[in-house]
Protein backbone atom coordinates (compact mmCIF):
# COMPACT_ATOMS: atom_id res chain seq x y z
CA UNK A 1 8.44 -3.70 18.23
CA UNK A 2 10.83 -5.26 16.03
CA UNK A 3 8.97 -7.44 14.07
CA UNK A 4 6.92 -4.07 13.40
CA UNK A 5 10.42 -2.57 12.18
CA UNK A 6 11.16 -5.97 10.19
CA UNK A 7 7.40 -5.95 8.63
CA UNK A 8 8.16 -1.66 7.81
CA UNK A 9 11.36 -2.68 6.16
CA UNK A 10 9.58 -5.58 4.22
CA UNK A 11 6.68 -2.84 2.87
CA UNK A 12 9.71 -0.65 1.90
CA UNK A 13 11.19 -3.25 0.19
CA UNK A 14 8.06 -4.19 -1.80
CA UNK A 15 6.97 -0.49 -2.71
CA UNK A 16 10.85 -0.61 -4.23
CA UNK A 17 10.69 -3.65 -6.15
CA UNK A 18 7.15 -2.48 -6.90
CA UNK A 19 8.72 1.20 -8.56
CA UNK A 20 11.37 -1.32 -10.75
CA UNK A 21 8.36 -3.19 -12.18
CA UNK A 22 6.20 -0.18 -13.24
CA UNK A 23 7.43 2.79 -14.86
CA UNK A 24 4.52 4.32 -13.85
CA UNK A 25 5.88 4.73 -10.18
CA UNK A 26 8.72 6.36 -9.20
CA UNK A 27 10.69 6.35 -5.74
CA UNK A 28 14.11 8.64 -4.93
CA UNK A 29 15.95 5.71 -3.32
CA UNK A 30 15.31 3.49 0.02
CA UNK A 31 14.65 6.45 2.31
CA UNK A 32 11.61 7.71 -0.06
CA UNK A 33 10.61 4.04 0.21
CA UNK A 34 10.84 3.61 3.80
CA UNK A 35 8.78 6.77 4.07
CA UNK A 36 6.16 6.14 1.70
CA UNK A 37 5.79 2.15 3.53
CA UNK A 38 5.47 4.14 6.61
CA UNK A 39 3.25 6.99 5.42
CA UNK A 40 0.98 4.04 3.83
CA UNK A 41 0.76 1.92 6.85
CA UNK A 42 -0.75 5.03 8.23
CA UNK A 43 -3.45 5.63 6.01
CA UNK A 44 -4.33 2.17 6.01
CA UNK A 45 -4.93 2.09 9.73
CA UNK A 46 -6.61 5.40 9.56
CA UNK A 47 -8.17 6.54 6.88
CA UNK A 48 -8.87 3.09 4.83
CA UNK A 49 -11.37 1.84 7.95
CA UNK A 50 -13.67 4.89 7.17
CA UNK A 51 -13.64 4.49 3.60
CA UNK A 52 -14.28 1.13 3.37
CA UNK A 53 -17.01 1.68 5.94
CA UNK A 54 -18.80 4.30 3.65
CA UNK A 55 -18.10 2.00 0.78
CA UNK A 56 -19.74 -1.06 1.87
CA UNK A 57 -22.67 -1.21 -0.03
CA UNK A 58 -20.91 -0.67 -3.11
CA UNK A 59 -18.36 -2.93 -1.73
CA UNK A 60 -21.38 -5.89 -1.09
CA UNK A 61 -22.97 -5.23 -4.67
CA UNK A 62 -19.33 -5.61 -6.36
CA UNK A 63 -18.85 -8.38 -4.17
CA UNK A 64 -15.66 -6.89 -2.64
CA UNK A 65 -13.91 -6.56 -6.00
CA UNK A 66 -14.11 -2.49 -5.01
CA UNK A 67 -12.35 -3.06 -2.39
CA UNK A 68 -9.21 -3.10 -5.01
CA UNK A 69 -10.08 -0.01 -5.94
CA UNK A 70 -9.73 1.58 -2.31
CA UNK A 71 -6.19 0.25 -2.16
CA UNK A 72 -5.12 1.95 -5.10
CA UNK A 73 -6.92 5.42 -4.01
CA UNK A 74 -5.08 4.71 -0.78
CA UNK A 75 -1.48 3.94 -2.78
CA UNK A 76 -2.43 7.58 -4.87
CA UNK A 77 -3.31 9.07 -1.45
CA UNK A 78 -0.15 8.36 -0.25
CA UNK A 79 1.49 8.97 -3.61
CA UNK A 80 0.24 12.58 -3.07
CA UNK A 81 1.33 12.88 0.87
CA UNK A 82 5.19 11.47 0.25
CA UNK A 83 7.57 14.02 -1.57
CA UNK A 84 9.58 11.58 -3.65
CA UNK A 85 7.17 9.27 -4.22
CA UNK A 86 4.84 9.00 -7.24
CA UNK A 87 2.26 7.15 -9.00
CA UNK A 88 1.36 8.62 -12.27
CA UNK A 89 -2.22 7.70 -12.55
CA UNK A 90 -5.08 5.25 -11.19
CA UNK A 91 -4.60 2.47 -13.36
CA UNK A 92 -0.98 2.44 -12.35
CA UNK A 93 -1.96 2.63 -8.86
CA UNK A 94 -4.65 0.08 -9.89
CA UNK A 95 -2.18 -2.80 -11.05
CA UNK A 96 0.73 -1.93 -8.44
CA UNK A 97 -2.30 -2.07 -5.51
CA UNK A 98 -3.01 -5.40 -7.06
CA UNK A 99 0.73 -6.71 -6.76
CA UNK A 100 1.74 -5.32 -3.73
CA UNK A 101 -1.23 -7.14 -2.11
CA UNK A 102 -0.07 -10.29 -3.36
CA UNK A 103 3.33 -9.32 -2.62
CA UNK A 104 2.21 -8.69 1.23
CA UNK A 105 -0.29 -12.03 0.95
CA UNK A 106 3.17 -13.82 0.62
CA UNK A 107 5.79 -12.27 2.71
CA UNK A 108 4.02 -10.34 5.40
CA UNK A 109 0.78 -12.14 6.36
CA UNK A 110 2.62 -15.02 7.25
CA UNK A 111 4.67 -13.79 9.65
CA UNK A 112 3.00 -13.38 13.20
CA UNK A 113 2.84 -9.73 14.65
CA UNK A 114 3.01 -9.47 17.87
CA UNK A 115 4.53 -6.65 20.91
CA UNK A 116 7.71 -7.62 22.29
């Protein structure tokens, strides 16, 4: 459980350096952020499974480069489901998908998740 709340706190932190580095996102302080992390760790267990399920051919033929395109529906889809947080349009949501992957390849996916 904790290293859930430390890897929730990490996403927060990331989708707020992430709304600093493009002016194309914009976040109404920690607490939007901590929402919005939590919000998107939602519909990435729940609704990005069935997409990229539907998607897979498409997903196959571009070799998996769609796949970066589901992330940044699912950053717009949460965009749209969080009050104070906003992402102005999908190349925005494009580019900031892009970083905070590699933002989450380097501080998240390294750490081991496990219950406590």
């Amino acid at each position: 459980m904790r290293k859930m709340l430390i890897n929730l706190l990490l996403s927060a932190a990331m989708l707020y350096l992430i709304s600093f580095i493009f002016t194309g996102i914009t976040l109404n302080g920690f607490t939007s952020a901590l929402v919005a992390a939590f919000v998107l760790g939602l519909v990435n267990a729940v609704i990005k499974p069935i997409i990229q399920l539907l998607a897979l051919p498409i997903t196959i033929i571009t070799l998996g480069l769609f796949s970066l395109v589901i992330n940044a529906l699912m950053l717009m889809l949460t965009s749209s489901l969080v009050r104070d947080f906003h992402v102005d349009g999908f190349l925005t949501a494009f580019i900031a998908s892009i970083a905070l992957s590699l933002l989450n390849l380097f501080f998240i996916n390294d750490r081991e998740v496990s219950s406590d």
